[in-house]
PDB file of N, CA and C in Angstrom:
ATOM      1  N   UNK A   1       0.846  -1.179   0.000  1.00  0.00           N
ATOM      2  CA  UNK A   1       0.000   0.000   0.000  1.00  0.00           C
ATOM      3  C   UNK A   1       0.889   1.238   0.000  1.00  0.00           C
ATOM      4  N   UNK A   2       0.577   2.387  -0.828  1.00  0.00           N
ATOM      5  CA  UNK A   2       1.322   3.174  -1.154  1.00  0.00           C
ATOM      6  C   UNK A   2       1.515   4.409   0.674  1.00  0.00           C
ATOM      7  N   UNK A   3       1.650   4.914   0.648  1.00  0.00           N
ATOM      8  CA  UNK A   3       1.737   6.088   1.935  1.00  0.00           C
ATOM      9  C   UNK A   3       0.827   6.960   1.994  1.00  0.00           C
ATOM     10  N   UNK A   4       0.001   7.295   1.027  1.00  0.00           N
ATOM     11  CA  UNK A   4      -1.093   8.210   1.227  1.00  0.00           C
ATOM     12  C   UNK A   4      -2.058   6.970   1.423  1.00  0.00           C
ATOM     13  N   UNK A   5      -2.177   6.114   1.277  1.00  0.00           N
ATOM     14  CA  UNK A   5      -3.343   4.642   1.430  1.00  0.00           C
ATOM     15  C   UNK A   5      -3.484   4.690   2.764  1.00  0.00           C
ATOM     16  N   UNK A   6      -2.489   4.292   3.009  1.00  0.00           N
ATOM     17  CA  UNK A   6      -2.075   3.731   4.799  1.00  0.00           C
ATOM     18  C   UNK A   6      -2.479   5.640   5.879  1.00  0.00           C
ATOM     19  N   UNK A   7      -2.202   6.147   5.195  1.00  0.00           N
ATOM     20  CA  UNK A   7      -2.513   8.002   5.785  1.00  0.00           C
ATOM     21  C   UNK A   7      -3.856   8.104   5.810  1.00  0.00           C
ATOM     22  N   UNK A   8      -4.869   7.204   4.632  1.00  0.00           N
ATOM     23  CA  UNK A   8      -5.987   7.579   4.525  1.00  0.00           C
ATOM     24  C   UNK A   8      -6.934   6.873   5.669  1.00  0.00           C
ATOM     25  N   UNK A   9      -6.483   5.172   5.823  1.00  0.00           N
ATOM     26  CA  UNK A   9      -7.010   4.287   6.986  1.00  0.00           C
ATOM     27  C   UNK A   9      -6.807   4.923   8.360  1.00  0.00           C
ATOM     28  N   UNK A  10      -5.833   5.478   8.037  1.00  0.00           N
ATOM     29  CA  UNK A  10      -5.549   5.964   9.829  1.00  0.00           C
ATOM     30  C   UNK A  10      -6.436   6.811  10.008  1.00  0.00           C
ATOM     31  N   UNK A  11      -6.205   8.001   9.408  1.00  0.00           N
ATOM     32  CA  UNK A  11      -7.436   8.979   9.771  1.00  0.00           C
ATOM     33  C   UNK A  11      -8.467   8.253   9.804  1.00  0.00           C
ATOM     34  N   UNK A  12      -8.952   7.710   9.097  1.00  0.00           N
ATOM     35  CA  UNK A  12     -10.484   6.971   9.115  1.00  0.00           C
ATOM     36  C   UNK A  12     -10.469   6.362  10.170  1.00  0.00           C
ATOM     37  N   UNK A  13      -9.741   5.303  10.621  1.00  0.00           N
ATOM     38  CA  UNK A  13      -9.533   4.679  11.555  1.00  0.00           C
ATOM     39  C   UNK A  13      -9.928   5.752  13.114  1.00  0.00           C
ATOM     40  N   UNK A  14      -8.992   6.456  12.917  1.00  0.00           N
ATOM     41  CA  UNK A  14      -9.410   7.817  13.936  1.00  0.00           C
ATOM     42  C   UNK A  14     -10.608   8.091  14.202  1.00  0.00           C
ATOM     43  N   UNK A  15     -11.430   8.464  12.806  1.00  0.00           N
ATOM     44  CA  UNK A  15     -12.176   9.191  13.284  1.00  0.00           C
ATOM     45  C   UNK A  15     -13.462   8.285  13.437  1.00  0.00           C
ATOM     46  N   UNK A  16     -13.401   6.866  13.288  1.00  0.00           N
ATOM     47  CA  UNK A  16     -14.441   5.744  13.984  1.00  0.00           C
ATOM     48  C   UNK A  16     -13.939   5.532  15.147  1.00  0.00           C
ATOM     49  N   UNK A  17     -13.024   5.611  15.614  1.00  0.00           N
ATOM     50  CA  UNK A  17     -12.849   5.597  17.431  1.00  0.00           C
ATOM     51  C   UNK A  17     -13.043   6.745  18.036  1.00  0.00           C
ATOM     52  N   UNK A  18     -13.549   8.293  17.569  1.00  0.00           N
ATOM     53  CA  UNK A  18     -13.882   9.228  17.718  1.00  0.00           C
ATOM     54  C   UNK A  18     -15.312   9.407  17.936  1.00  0.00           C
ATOM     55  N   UNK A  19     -15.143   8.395  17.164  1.00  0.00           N
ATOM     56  CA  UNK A  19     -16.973   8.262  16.701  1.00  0.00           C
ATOM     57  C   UNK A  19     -17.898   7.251  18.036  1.00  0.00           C
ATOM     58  N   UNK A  20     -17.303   6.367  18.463  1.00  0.00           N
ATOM     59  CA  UNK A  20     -17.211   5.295  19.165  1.00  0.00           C
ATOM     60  C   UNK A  20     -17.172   4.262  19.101  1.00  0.00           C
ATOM     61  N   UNK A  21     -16.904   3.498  17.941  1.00  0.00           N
ATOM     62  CA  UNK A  21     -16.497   2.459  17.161  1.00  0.00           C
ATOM     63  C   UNK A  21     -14.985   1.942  17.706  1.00  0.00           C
ATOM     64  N   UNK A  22     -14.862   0.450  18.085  1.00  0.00           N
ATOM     65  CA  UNK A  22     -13.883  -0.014  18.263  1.00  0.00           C
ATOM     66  C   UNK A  22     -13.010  -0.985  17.351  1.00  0.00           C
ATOM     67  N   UNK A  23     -12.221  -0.386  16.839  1.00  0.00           N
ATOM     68  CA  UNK A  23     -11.437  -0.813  15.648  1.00  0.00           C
ATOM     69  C   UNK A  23     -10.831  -2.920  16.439  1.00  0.00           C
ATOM     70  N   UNK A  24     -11.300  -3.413  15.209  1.00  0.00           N
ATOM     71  CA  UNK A  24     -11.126  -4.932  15.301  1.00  0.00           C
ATOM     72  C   UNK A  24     -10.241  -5.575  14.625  1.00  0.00           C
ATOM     73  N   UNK A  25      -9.793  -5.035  13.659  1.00  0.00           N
ATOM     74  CA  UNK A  25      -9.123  -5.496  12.650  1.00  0.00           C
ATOM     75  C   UNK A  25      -8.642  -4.309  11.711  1.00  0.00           C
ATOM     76  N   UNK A  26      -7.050  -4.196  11.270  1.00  0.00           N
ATOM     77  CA  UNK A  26      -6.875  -3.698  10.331  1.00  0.00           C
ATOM     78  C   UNK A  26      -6.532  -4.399   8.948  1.00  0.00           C
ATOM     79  N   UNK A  27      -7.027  -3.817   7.554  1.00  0.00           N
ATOM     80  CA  UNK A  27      -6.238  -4.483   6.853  1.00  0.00           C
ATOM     81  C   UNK A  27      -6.220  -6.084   6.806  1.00  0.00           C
ATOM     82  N   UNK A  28      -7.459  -6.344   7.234  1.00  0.00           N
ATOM     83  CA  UNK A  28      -8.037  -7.815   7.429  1.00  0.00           C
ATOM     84  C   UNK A  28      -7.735  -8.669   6.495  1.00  0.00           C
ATOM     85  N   UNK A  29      -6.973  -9.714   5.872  1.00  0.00           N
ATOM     86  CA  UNK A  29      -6.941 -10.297   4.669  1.00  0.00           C
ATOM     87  C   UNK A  29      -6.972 -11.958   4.533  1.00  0.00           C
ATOM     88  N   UNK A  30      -7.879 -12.131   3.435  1.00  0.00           N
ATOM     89  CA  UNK A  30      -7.890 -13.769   2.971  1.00  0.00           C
ATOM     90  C   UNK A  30      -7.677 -14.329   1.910  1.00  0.00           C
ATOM     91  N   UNK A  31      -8.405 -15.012   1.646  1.00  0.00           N
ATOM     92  CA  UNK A  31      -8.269 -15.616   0.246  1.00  0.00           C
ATOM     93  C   UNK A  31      -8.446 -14.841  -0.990  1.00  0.00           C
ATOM     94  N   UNK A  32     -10.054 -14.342  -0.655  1.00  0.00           N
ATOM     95  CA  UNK A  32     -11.376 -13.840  -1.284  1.00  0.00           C
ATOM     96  C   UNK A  32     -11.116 -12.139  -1.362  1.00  0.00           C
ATOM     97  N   UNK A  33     -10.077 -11.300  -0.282  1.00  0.00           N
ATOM     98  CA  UNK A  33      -9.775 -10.081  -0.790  1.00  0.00           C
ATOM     99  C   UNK A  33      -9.364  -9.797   0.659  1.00  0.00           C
ATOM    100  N   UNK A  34      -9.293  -8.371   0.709  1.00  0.00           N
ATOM    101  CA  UNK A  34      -9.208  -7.627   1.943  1.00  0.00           C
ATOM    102  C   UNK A  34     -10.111  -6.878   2.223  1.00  0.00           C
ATOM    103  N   UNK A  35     -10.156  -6.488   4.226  1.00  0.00           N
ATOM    104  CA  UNK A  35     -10.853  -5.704   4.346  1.00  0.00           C
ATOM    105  C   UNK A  35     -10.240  -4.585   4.515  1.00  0.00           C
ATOM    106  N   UNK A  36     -10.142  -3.266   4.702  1.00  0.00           N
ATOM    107  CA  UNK A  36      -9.547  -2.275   5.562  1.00  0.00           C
ATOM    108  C   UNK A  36      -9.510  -1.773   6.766  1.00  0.00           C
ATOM    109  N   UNK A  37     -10.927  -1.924   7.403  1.00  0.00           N
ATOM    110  CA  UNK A  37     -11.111  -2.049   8.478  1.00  0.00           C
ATOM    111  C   UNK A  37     -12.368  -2.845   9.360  1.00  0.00           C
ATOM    112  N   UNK A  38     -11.943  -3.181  10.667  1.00  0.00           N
ATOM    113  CA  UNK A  38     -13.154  -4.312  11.010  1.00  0.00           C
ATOM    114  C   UNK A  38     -13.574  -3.245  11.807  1.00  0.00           C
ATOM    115  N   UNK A  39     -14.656  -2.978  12.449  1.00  0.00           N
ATOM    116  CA  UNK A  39     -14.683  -2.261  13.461  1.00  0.00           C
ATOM    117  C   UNK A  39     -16.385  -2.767  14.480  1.00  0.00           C
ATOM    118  N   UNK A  40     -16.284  -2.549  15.809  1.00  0.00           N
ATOM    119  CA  UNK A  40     -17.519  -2.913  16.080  1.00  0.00           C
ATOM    120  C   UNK A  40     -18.022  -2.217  16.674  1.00  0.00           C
ATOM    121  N   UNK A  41     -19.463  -1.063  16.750  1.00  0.00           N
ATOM    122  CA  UNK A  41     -20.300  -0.167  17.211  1.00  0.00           C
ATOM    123  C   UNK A  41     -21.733  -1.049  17.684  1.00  0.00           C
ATOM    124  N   UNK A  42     -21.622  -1.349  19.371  1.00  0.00           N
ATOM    125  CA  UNK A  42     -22.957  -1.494  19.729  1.00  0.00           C
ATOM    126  C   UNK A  42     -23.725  -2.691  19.913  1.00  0.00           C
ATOM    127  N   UNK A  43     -22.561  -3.954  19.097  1.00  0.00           N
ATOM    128  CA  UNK A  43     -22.553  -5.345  18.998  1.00  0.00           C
ATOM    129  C   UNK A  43     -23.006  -5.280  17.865  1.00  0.00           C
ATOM    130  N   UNK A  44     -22.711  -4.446  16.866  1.00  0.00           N
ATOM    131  CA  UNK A  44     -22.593  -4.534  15.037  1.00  0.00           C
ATOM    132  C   UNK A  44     -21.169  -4.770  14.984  1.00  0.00           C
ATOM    133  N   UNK A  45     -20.933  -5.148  13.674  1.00  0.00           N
ATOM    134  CA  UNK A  45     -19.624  -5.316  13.237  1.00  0.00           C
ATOM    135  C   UNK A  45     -19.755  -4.795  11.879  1.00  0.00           C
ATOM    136  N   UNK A  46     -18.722  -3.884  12.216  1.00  0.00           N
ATOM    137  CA  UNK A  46     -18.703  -2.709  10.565  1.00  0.00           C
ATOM    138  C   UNK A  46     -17.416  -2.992   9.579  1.00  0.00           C
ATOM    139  N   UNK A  47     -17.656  -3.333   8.527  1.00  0.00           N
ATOM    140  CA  UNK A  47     -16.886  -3.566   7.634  1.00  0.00           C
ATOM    141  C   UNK A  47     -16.550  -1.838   7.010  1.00  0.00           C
ATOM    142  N   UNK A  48     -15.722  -1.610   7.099  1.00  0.00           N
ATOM    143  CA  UNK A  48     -15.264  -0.253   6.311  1.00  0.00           C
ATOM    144  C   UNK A  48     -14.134  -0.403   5.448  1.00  0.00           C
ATOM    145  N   UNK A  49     -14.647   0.065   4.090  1.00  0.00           N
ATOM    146  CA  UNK A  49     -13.771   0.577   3.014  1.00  0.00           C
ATOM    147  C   UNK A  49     -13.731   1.760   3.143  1.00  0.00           C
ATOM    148  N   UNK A  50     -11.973   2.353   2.560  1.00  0.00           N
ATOM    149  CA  UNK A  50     -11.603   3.516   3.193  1.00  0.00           C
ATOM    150  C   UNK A  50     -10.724   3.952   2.037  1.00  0.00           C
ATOM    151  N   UNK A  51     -11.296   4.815   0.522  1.00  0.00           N
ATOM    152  CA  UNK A  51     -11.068   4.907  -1.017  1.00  0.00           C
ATOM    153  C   UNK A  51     -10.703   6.268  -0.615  1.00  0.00           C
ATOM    154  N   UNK A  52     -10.066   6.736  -1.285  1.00  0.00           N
ATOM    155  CA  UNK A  52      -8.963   7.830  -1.464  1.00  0.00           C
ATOM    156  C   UNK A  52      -8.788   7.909  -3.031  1.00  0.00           C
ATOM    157  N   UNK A  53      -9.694   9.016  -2.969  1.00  0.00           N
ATOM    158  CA  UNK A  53      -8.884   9.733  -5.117  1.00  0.00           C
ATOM    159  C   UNK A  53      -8.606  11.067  -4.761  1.00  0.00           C
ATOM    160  N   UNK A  54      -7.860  11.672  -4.718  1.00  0.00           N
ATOM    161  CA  UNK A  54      -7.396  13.021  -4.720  1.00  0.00           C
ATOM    162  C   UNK A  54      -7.774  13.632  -6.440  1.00  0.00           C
ATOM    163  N   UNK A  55      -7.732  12.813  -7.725  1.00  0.00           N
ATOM    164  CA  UNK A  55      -8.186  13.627  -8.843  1.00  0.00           C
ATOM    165  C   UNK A  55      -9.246  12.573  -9.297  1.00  0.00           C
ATOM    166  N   UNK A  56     -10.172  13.252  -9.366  1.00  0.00           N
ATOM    167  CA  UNK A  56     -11.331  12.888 -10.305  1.00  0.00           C
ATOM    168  C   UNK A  56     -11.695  12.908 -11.532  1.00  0.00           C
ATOM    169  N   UNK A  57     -10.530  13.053 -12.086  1.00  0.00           N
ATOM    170  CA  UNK A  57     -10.825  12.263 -13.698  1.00  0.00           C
ATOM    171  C   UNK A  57     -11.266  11.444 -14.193  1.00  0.00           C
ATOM    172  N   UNK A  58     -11.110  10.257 -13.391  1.00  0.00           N
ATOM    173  CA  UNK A  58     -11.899   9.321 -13.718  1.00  0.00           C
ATOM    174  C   UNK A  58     -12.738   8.723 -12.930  1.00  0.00           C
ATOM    175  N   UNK A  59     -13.146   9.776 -12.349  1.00  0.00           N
ATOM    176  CA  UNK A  59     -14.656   9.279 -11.210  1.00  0.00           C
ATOM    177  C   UNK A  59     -13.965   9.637 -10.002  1.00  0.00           C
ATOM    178  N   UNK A  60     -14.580   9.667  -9.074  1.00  0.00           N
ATOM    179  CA  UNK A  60     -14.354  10.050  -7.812  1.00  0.00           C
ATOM    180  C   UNK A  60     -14.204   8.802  -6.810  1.00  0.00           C
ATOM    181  N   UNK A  61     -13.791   8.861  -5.486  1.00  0.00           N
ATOM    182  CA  UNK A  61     -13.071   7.900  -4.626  1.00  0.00           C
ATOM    183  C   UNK A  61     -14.578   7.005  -4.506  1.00  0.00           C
ATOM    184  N   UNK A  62     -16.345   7.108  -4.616  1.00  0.00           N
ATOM    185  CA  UNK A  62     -17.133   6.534  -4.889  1.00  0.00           C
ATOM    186  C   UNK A  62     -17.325   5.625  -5.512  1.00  0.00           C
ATOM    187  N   UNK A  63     -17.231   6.029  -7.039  1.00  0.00           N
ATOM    188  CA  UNK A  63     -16.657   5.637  -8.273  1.00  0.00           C
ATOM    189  C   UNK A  63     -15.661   4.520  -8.166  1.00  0.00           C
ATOM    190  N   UNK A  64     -15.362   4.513  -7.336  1.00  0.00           N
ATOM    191  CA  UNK A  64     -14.038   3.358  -7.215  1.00  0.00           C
ATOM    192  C   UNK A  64     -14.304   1.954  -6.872  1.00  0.00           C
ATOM    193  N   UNK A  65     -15.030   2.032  -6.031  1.00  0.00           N
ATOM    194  CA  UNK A  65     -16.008   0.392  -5.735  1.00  0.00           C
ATOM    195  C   UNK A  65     -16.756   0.251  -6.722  1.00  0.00           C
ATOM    196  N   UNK A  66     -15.986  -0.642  -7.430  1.00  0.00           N
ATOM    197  CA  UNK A  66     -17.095  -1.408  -8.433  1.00  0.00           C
ATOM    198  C   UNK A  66     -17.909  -2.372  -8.149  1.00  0.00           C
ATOM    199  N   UNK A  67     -18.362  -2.918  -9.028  1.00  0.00           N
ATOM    200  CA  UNK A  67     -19.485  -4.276  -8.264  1.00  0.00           C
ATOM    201  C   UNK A  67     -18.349  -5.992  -7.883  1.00  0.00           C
ATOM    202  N   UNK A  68     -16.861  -5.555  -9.056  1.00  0.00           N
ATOM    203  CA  UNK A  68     -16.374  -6.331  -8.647  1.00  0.00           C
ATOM    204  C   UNK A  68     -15.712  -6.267  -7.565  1.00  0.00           C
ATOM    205  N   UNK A  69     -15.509  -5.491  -6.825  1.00  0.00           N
ATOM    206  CA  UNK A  69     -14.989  -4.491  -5.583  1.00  0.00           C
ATOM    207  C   UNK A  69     -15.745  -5.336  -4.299  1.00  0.00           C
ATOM    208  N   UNK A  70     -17.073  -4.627  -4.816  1.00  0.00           N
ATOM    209  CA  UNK A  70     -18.505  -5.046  -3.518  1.00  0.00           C
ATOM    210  C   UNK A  70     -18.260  -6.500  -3.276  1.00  0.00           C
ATOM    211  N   UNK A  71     -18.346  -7.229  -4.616  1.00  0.00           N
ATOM    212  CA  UNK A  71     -18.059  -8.492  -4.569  1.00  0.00           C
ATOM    213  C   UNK A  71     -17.365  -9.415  -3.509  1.00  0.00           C
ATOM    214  N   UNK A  72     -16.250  -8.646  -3.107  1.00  0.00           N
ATOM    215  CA  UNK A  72     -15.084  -9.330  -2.755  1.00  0.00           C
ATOM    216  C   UNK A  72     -15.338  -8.844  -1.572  1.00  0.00           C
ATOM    217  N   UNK A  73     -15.422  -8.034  -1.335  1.00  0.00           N
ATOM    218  CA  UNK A  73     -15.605  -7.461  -0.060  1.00  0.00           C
ATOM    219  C   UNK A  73     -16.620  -7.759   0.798  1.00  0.00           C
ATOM    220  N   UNK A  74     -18.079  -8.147   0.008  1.00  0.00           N
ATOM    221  CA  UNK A  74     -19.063  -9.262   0.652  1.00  0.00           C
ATOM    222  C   UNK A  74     -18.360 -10.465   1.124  1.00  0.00           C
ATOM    223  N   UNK A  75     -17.636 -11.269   0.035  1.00  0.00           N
ATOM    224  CA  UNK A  75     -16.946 -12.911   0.287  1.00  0.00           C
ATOM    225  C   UNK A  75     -15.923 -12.906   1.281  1.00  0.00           C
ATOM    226  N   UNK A  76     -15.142 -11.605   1.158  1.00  0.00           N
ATOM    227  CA  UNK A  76     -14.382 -11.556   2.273  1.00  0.00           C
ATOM    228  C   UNK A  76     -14.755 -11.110   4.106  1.00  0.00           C
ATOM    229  N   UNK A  77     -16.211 -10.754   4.465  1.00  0.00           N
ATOM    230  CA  UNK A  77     -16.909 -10.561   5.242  1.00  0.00           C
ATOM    231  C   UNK A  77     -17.324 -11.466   5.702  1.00  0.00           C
ATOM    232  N   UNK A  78     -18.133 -12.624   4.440  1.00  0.00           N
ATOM    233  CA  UNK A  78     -18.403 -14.005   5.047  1.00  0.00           C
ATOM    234  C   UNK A  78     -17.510 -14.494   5.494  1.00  0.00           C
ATOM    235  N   UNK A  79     -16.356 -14.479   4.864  1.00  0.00           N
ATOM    236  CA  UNK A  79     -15.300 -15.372   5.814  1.00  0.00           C
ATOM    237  C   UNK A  79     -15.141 -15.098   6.839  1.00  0.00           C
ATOM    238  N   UNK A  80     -15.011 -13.821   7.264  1.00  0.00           N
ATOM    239  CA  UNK A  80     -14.239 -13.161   8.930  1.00  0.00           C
ATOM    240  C   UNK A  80     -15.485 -13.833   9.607  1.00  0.00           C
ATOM    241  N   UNK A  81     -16.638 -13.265   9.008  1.00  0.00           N
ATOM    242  CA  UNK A  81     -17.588 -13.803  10.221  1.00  0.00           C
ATOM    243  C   UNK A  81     -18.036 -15.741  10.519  1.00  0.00           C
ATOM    244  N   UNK A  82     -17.567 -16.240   9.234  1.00  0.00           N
ATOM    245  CA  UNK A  82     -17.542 -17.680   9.342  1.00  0.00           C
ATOM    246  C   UNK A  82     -17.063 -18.103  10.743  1.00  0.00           C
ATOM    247  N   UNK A  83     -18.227 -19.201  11.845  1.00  0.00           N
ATOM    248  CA  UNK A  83     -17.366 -19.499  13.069  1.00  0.00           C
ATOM    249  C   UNK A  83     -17.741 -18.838  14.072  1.00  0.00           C
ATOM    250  N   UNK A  84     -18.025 -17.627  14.190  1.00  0.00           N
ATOM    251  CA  UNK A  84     -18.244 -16.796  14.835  1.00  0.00           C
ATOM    252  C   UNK A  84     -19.910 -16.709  15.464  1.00  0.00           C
ATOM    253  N   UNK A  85     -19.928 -16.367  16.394  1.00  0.00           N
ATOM    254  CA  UNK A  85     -21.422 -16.064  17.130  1.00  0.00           C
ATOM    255  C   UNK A  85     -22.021 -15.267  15.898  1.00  0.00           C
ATOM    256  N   UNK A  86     -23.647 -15.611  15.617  1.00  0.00           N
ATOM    257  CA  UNK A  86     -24.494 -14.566  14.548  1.00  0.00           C
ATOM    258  C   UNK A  86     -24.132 -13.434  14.990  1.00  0.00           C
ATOM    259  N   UNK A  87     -23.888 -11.869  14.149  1.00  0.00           N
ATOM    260  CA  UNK A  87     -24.209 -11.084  14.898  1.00  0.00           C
ATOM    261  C   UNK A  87     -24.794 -10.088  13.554  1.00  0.00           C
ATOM    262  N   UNK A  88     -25.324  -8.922  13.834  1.00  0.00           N
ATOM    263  CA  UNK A  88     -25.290  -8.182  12.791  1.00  0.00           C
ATOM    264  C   UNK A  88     -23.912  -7.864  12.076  1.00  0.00           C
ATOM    265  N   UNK A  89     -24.309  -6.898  11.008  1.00  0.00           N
ATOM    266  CA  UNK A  89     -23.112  -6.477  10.520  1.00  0.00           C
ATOM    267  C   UNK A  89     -23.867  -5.339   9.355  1.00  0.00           C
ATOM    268  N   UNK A  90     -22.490  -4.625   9.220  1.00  0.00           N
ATOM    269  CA  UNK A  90     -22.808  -3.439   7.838  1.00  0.00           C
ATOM    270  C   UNK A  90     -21.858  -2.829   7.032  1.00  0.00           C
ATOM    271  N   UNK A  91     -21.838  -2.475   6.024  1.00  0.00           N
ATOM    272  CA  UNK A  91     -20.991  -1.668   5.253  1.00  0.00           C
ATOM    273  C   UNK A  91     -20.552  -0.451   5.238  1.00  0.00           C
ATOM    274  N   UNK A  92     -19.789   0.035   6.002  1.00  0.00           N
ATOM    275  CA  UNK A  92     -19.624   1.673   5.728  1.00  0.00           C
ATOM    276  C   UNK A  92     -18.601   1.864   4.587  1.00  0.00           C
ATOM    277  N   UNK A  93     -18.637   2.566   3.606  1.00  0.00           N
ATOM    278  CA  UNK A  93     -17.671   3.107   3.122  1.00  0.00           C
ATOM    279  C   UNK A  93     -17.393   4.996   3.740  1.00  0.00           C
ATOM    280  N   UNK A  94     -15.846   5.420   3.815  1.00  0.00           N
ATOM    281  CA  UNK A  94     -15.029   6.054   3.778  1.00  0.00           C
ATOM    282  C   UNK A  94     -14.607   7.111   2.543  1.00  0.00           C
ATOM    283  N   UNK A  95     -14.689   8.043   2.043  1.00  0.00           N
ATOM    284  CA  UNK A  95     -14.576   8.345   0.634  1.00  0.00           C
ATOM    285  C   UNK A  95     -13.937   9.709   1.124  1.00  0.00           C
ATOM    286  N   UNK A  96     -12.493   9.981   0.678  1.00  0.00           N
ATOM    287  CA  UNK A  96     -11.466  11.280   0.966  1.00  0.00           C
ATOM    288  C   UNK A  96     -11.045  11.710  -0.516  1.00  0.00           C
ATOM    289  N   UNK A  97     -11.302  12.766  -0.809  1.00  0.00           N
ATOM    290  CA  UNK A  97     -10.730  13.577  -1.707  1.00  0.00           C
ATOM    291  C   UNK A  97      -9.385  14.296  -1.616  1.00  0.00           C
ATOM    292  N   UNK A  98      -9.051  14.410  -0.157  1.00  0.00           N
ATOM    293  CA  UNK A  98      -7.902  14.891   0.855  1.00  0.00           C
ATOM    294  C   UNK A  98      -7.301  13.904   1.534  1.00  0.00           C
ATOM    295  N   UNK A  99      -6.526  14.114   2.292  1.00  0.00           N
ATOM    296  CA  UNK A  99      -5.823  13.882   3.586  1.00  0.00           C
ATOM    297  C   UNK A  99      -6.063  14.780   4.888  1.00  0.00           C
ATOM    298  N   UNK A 100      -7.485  14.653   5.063  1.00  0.00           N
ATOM    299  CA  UNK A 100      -7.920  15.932   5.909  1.00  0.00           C
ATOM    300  C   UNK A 100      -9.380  15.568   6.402  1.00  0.00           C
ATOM    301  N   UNK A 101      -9.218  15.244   8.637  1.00  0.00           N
ATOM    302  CA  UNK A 101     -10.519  14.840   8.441  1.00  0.00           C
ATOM    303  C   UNK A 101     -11.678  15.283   8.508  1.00  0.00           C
ATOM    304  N   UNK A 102     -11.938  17.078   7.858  1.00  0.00           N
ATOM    305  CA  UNK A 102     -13.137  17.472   7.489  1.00  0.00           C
ATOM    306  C   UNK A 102     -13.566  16.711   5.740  1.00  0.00           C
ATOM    307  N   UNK A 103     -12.460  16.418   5.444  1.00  0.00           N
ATOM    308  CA  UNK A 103     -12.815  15.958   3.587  1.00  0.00           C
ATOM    309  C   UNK A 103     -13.328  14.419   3.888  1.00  0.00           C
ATOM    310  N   UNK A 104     -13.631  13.996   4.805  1.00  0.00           N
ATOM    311  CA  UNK A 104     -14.024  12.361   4.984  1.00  0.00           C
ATOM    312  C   UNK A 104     -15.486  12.441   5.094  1.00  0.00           C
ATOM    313  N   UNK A 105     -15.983  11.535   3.302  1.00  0.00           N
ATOM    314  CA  UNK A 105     -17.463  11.544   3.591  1.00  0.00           C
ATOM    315  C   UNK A 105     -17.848  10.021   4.130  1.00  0.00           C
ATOM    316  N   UNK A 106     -18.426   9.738   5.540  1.00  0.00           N
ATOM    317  CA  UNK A 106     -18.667   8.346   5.604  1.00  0.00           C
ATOM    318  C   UNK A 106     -19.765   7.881   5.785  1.00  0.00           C
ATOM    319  N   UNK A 107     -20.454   6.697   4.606  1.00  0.00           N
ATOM    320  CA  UNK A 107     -21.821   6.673   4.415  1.00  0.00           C
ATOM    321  C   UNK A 107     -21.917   5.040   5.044  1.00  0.00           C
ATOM    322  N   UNK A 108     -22.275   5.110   6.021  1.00  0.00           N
ATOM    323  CA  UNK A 108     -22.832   3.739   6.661  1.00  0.00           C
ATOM    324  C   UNK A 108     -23.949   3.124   6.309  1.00  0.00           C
ATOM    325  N   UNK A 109     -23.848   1.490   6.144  1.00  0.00           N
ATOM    326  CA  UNK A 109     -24.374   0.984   6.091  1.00  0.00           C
ATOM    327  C   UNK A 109     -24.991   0.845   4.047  1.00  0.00           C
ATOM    328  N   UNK A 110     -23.525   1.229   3.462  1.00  0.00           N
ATOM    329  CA  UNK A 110     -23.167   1.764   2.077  1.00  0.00           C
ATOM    330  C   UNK A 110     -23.851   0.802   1.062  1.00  0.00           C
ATOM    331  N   UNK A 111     -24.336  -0.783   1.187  1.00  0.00           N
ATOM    332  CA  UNK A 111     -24.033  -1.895   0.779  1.00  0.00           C
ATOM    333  C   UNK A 111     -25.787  -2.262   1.072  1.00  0.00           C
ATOM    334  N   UNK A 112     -25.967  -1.496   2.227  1.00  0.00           N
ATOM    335  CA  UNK A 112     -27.334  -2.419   2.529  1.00  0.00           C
ATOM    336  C   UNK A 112     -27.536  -3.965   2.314  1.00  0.00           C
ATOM    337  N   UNK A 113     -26.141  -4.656   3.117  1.00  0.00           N
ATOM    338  CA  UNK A 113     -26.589  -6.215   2.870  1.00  0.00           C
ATOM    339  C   UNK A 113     -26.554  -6.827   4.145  1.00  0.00           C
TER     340      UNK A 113
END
């Protein structure tokens, strides 16, 4: 991961333990893909993607999760939670145009699955 990647999780990371979210996992990885962050609010467990485009030429840090994206990131969710007590769970995505955490738009529950 390049240095503005890893700059972008942290802040994010930050500002869900700000938030009151307790970070579970970073950078979670399996077979099926990675996560970026695990986090759990309330006895949910939040899957967060955390996209960074500084130029929008070709779409914006939104724009960036494709369906083959979602994909993986569903299969890789089933796995973490494979084993594990039922519990809820949700999608937040993270979306920075900056390195700055007023520029962090974060839309929970992104995935509705």
């Amino acid at each position: 991961m390049n240095p503005d990647g890893r700059r972008a999780e942290e802040l994010c990371a930050d500002l869900l333990q700000r938030a009151g979210l307790r970070i579970l996992a970073r950078n979670w990885r399996c077979r099926l893909g990675e996560i970026d962050l695990v986090a759990e609010e309330a006895g949910t467990v939040v899957f967060a993607e955390v996209r960074l485009r500084r130029d929008a030429a070709y779409g914006g840090a939104g724009e960036s999760i494709t369906p083959a994206k979602r994909a993986r990131l569903l299969a890789a969710a089933r796995l973490y939670l494979a084993g594990r007590a039922p519990c809820a769970c949700r999608f937040d995505v993270l979306l920075l145009d900056a390195l700055a955490p007023a520029r962090v738009q974060w839309i929970r529950d992104a995935f509705g699955e």
